[in-house]
C-alpha atoms as a PDB file:
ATOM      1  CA  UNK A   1      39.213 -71.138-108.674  1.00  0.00           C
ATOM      2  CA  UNK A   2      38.206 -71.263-104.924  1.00  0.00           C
ATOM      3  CA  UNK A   3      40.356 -74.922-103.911  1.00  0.00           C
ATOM      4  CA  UNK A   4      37.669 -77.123-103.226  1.00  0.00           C
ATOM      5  CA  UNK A   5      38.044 -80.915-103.195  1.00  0.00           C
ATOM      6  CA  UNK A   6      36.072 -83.669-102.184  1.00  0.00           C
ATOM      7  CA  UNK A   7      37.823 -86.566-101.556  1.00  0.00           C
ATOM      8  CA  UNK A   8      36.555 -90.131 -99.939  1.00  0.00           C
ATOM      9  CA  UNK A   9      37.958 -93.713 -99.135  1.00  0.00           C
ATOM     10  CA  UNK A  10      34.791 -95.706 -98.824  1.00  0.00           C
ATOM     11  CA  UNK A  11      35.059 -99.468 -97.477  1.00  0.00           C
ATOM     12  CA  UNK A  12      32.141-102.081 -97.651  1.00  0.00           C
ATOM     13  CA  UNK A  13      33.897-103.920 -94.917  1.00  0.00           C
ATOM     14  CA  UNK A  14      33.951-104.158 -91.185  1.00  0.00           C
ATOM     15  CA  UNK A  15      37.197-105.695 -90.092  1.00  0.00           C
ATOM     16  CA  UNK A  16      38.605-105.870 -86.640  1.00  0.00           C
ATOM     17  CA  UNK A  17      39.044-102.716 -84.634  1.00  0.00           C
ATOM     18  CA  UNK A  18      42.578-101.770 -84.532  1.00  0.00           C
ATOM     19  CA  UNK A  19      45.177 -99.226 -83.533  1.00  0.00           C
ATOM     20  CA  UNK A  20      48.232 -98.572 -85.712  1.00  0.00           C
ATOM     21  CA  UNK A  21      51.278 -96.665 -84.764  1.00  0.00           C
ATOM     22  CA  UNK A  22      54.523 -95.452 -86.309  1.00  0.00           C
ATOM     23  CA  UNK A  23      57.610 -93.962 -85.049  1.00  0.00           C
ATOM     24  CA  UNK A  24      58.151 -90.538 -87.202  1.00  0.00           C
ATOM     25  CA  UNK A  25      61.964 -89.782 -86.330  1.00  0.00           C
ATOM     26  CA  UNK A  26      63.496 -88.363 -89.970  1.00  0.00           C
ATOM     27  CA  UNK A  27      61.605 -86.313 -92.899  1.00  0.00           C
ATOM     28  CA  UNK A  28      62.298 -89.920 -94.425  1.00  0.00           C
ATOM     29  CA  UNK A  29      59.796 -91.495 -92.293  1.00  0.00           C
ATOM     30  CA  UNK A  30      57.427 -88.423 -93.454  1.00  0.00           C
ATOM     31  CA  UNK A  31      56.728 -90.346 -96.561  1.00  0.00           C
ATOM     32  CA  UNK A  32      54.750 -93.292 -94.854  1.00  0.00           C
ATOM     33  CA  UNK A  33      51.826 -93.604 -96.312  1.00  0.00           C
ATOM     34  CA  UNK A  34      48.204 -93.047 -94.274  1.00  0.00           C
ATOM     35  CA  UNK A  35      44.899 -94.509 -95.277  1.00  0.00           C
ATOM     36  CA  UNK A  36      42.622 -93.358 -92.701  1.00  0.00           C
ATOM     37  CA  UNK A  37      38.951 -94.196 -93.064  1.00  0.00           C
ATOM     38  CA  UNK A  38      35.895 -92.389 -92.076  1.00  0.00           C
ATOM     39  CA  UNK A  39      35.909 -93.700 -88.765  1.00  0.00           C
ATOM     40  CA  UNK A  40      38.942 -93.304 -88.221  1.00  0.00           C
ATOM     41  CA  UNK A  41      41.025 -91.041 -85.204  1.00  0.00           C
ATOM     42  CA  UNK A  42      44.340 -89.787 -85.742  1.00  0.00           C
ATOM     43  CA  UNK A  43      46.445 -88.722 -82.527  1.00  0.00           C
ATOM     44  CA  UNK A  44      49.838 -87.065 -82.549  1.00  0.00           C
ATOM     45  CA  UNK A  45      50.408 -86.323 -79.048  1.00  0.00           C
ATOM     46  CA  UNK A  46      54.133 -85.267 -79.392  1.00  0.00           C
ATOM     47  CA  UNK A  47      52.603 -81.815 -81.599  1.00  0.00           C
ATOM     48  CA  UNK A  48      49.483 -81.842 -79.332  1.00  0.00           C
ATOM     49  CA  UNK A  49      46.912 -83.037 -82.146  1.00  0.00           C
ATOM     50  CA  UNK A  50      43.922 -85.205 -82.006  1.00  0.00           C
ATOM     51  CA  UNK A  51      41.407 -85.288 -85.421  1.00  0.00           C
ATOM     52  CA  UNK A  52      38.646 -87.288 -84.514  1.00  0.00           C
ATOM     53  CA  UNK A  53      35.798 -87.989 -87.237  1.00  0.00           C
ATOM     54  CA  UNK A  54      32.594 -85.959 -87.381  1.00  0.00           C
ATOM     55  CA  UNK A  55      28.901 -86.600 -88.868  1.00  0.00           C
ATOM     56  CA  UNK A  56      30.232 -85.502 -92.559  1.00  0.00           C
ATOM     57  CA  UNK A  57      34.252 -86.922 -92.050  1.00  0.00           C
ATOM     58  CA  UNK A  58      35.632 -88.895 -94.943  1.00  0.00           C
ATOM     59  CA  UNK A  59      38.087 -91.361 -95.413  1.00  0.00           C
ATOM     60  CA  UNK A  60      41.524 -90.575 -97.532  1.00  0.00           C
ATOM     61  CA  UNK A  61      44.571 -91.944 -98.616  1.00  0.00           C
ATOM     62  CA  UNK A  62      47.805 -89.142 -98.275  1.00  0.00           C
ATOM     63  CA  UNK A  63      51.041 -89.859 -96.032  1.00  0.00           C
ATOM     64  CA  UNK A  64      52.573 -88.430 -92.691  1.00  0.00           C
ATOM     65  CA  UNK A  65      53.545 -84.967 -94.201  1.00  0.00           C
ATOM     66  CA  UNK A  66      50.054 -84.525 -96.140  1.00  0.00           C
ATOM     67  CA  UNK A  67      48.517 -84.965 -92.710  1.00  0.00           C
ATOM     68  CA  UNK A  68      50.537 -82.246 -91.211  1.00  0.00           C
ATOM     69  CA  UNK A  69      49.840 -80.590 -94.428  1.00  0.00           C
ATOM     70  CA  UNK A  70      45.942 -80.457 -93.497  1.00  0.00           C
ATOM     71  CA  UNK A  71      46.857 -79.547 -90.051  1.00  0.00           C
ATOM     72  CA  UNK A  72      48.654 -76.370 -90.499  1.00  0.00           C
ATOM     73  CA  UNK A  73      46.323 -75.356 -93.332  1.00  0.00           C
ATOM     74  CA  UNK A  74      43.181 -75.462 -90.781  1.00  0.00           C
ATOM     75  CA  UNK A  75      45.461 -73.880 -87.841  1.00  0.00           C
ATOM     76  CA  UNK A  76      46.960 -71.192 -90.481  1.00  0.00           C
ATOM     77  CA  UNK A  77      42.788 -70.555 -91.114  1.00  0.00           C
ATOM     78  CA  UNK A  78      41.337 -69.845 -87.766  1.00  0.00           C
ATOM     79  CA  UNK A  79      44.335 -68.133 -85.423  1.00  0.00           C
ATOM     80  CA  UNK A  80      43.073 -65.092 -86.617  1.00  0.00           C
ATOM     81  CA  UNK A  81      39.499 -66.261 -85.111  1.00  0.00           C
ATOM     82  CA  UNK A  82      41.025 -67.176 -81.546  1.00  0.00           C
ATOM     83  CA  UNK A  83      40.960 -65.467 -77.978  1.00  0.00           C
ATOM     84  CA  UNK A  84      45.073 -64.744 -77.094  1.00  0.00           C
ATOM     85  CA  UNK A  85      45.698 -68.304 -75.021  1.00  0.00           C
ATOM     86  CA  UNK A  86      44.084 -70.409 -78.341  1.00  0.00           C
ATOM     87  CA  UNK A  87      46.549 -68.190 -80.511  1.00  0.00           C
ATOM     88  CA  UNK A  88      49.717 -69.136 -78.727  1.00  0.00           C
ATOM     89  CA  UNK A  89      48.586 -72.783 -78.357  1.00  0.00           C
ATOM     90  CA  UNK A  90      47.585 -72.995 -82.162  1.00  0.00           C
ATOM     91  CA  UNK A  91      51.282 -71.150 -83.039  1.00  0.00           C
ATOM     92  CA  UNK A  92      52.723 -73.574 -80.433  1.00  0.00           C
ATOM     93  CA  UNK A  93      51.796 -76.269 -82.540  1.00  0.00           C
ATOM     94  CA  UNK A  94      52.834 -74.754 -85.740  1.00  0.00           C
ATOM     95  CA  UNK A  95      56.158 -74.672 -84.580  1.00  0.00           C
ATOM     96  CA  UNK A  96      56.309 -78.252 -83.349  1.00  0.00           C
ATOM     97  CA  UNK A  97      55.007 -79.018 -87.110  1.00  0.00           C
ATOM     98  CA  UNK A  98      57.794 -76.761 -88.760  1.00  0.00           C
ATOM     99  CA  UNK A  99      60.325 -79.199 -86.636  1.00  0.00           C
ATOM    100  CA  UNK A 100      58.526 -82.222 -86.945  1.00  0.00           C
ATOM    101  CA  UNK A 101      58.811 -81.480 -90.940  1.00  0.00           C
ATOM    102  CA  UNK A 102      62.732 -80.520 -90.888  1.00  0.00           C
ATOM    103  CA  UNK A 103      63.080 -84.231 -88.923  1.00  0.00           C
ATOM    104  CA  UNK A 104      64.545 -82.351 -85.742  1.00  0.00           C
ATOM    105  CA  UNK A 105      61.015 -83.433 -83.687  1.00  0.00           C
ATOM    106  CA  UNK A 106      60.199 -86.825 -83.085  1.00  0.00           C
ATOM    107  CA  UNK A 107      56.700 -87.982 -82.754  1.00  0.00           C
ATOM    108  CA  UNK A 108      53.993 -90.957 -83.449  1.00  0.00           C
ATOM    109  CA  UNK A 109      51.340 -91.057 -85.602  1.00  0.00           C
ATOM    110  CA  UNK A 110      48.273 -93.166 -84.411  1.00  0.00           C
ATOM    111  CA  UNK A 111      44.906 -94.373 -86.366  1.00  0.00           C
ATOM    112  CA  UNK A 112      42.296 -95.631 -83.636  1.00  0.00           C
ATOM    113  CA  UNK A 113      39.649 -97.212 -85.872  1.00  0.00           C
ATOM    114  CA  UNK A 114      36.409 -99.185 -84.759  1.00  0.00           C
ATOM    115  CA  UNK A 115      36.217-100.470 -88.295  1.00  0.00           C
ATOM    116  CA  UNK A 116      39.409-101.726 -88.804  1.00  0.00           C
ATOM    117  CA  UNK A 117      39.915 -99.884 -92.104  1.00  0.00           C
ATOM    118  CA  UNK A 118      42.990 -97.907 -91.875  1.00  0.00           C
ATOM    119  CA  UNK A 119      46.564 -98.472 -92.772  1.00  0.00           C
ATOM    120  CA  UNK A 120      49.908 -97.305 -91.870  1.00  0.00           C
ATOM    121  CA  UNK A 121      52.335 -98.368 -94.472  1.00  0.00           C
ATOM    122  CA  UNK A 122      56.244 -97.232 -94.651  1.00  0.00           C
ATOM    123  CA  UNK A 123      59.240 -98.839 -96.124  1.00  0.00           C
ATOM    124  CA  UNK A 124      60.601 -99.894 -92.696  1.00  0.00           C
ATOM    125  CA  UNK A 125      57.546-101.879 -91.010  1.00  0.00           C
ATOM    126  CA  UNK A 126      59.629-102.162 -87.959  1.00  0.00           C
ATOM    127  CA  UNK A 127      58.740 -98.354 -87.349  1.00  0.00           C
ATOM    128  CA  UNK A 128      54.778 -99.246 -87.787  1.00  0.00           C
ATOM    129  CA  UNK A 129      52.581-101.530 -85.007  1.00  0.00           C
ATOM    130  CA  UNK A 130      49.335-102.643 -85.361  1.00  0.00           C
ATOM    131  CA  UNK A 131      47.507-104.036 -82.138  1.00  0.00           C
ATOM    132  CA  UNK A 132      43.624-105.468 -81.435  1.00  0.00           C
ATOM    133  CA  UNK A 133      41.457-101.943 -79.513  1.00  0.00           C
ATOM    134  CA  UNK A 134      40.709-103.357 -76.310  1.00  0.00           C
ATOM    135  CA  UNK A 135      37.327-103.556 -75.055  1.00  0.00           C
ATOM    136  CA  UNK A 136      38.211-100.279 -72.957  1.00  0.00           C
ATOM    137  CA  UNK A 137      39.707 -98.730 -75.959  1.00  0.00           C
ATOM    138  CA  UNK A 138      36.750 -99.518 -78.284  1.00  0.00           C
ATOM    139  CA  UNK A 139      33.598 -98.685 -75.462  1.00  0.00           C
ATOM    140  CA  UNK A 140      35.597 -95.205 -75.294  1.00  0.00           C
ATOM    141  CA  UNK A 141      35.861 -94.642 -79.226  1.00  0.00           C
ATOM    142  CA  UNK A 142      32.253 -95.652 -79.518  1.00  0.00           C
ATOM    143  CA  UNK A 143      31.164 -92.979 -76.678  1.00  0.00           C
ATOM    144  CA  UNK A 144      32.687 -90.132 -78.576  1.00  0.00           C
ATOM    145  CA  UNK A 145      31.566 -91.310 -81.927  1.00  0.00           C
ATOM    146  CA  UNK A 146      27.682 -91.540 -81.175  1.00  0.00           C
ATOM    147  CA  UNK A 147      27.221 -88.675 -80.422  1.00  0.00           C
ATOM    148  CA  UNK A 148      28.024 -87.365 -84.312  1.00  0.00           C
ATOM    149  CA  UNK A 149      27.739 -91.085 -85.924  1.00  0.00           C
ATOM    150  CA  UNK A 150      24.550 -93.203 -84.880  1.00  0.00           C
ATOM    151  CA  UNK A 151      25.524 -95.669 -87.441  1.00  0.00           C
ATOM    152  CA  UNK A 152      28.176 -97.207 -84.835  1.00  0.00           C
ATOM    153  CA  UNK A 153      26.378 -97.979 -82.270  1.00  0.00           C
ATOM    154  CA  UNK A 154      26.732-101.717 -84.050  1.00  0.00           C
ATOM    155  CA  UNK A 155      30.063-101.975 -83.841  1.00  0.00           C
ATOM    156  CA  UNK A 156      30.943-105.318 -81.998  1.00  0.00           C
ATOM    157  CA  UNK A 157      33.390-105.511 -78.856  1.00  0.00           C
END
């Protein structure tokens, strides 16, 4: 059996582009659950991570401890493949995850979508904020998308 899945969230609509974030402070909050669309950018800057979509990127529902999940599983896969400096970065982050997992490392979770499409949802919605992309925001997402995703030029500001 060789592990792989195919998994995809796919949404018909556009809806207004947001930015959601949560406060991750206890392996509680871990739990929260993340649907993240294909559009979709998730940022972590507490652990140093940034996933933004590519040409072939697909939506998915998991929660906060999935994501680091998916994280360590890719950084676990290419250290090997890295020049020294990458290495230590890539184990730098590791660690943070190992703590952010235990609940001793506090950090955010944020979806940037164009699309609107993704969700943060937790038990305690006073630890989750949704807000409008500003214009700035949104020109800036679009920039880095079209260069893998033609499709979004459209997107309205």
């Amino acid at each position: 059996m060789c592990g792989y899945r195919d998994t995809d969230v796919a949404l018909t609509s556009v809806n207004e582009p947001s930015v959601m974030r949560a406060q991750i402070a206890s392996d509680k909050d871990l739990a929260m659950k993340i649907v993240k669309s294909s559009s979709a950018t998730i940022r972590m800057p507490e652990l140093g991570v940034s996933i933004t979509p590519r040409t072939s990127a697909q939506g998915f529902i998991t929660n906060v401890e999935g994501i680091l999940d998916r994280i360590q599983g890719v950084l676990e896969g290419i250290i090997p493949s890295l020049s020294q400096k990458r290495r230590r970065q890539a184990r730098s982050v590791l660690a943070k995850l190992k703590k952010a997992r235990e609940g001793k490392l506090s950090f955010v979770v944020e979806l940037k979508d164009p699309l609107g499409n993704s969700a943060i949802v937790g038990n305690d919605m006073t630890k989750i904020q949704k807000r409008r992309l500003s214009k700035r925001e949104l020109e800036r997402l679009r920039e880095q998308l079209m260069t893998v995703r033609p499709s979004l030029h459209s997107i309205k500001t």
